[in-house]
Protein backbone atom coordinates (compact mmCIF):
# COMPACT_ATOMS: atom_id res chain seq x y z
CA UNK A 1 12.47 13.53 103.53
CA UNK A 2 13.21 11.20 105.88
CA UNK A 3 16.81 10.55 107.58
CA UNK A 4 17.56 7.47 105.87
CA UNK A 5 17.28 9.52 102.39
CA UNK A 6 20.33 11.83 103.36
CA UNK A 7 23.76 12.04 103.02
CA UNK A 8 25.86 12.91 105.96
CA UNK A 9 27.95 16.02 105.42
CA UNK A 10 30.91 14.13 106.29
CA UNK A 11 30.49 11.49 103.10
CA UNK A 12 30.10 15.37 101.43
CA UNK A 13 33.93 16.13 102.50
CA UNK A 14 34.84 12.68 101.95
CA UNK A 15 33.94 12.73 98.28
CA UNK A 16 35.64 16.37 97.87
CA UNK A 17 38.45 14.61 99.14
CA UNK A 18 39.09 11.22 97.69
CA UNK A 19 37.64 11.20 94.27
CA UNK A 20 39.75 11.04 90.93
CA UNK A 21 36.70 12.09 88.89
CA UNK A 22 35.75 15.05 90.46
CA UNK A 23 40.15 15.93 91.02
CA UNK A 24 40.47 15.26 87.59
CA UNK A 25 37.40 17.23 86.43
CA UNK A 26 38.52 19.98 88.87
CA UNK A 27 42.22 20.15 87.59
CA UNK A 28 40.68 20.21 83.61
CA UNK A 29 38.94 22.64 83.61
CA UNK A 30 41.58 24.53 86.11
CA UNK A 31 44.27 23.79 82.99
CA UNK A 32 41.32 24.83 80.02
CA UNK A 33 41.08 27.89 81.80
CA UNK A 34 44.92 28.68 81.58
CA UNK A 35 45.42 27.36 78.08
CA UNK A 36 42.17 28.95 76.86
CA UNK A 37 43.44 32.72 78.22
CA UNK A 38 46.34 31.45 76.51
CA UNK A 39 44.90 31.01 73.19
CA UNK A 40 42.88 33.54 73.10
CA UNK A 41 44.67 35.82 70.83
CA UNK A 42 44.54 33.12 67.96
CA UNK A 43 40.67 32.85 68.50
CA UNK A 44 40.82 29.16 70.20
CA UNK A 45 39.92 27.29 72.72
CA UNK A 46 42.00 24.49 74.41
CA UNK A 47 39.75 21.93 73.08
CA UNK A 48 40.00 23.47 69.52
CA UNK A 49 43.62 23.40 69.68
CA UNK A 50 43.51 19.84 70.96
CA UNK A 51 41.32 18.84 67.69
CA UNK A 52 43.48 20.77 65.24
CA UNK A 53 46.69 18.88 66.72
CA UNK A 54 44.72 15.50 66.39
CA UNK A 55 44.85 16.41 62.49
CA UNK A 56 48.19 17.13 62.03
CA UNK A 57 48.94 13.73 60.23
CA UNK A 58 50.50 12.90 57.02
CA UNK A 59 47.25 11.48 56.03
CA UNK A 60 43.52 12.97 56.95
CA UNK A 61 42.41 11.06 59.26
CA UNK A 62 38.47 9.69 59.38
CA UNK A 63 36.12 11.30 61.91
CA UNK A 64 35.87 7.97 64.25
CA UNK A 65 40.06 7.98 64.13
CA UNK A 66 40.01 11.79 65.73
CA UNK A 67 36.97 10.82 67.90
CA UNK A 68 39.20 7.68 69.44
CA UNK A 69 41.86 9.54 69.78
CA UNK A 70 40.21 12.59 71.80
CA UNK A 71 38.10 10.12 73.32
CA UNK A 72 35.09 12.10 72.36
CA UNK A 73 31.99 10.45 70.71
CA UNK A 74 31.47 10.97 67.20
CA UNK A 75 28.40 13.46 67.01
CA UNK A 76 30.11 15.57 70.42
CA UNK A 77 32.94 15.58 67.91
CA UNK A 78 30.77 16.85 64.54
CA UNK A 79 29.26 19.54 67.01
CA UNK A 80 33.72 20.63 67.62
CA UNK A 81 34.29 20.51 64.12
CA UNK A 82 31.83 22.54 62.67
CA UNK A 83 32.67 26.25 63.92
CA UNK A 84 36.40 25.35 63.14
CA UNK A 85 35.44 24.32 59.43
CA UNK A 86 32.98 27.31 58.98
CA UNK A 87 36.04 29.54 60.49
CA UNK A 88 37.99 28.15 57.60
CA UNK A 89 40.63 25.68 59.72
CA UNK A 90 39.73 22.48 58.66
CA UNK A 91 37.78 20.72 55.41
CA UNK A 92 35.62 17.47 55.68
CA UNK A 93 34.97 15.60 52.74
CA UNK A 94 33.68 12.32 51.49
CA UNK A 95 36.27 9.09 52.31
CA UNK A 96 37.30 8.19 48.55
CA UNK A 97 36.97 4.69 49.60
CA UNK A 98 33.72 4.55 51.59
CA UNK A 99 31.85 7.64 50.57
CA UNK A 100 29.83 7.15 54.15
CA UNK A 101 32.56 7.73 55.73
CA UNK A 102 33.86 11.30 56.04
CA UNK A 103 38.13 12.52 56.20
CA UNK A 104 38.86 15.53 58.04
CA UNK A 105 42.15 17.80 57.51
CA UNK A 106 43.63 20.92 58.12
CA UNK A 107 43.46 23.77 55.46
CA UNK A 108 46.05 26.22 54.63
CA UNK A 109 44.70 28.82 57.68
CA UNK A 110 44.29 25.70 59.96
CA UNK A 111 48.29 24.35 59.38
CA UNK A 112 49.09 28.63 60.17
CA UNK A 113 46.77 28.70 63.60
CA UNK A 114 48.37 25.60 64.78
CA UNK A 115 51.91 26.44 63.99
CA UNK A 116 51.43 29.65 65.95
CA UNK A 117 49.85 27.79 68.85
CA UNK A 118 52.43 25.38 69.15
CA UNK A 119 54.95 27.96 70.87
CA UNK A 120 51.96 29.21 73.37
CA UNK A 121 51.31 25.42 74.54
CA UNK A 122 54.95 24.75 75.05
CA UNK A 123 54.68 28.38 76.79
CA UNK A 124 51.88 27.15 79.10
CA UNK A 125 53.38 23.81 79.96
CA UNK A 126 56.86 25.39 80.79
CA UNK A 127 55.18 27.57 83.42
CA UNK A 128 53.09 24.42 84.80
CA UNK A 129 55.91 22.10 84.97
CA UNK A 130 58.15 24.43 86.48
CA UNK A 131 54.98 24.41 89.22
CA UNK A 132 55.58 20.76 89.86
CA UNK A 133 57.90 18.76 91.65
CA UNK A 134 59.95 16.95 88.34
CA UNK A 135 58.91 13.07 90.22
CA UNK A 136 55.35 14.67 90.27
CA UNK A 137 55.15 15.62 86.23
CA UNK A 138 56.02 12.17 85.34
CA UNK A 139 54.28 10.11 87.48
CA UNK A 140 50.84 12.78 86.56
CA UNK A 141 51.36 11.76 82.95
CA UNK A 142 51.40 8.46 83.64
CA UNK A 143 48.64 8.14 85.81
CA UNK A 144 46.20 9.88 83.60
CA UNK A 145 47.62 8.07 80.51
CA UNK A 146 46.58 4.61 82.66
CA UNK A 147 43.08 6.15 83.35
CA UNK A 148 42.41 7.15 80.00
């Protein structure tokens, strides 16, 4: 390999130090680490507590609705779903309107494993917050609210 084929060490540190994608890649999976310890006793993951929340509506929502919101794509998102509907959390059935399309919603054991995973996350973010300056936790939010 010749020399004009490598990357200096220095542009090495330089990306460890300056970019947002690998900070913010670093600090998610720092925080899905926390929250999935966290969860563990209710037999989720962060994600899968992120995907139950995003059906907690008054009506079920359709799979591209939860995919926008979690800004997964749609067949990453059937891959999520399925363990949590074959566990018995969550139903997906035909959209009475547009049969192609399908609604997803929380079942009876779904609503139950949220509502006890509610108090953990507010748990978790208690002892994070109380990590961070108060100016910091604001202006984090809204930074990564503008990037997604």
């Amino acid at each position: 390999m010749s020399n004009s084929q490598t990357v200096p060490f220095e542009t090495t540190l330089h990306v460890r130090d300056h970019c947002l994608c690998l900070a913010a890649q670093r600090a998610a999976r720092a925080l899905s680490r926390r929250f999935d310890e966290a969860f563990r006793p209710l037999g989720i993951t962060s994600g899968q507590y992120s995907l139950l929340m995003s059906l907690n509506r008054p009506q079920p929502p359709s799979i591209g609705a939860v995919a926008g919101l979690l800004a997964m794509d749609r067949t990453t998102l059937t891959a999520n779903l399925k363990p949590l509907e074959k566990r018995g959390l969550l139903t997906s059935t035909p959209d009475p309107a547009d049969r192609r399309s399908r609604r997803l919603a929380l079942t009876y054991e779904g609503r139950r494993t949220l509502a006890a995973a509610v108090p953990i996350w507010h748990q978790m973010h208690a002892e994070i917050d109380a990590g961070l300056p108060d100016s910091s936790i604001k202006a984090l939010r809204t930074g990564l609210a503008a990037l997604a």
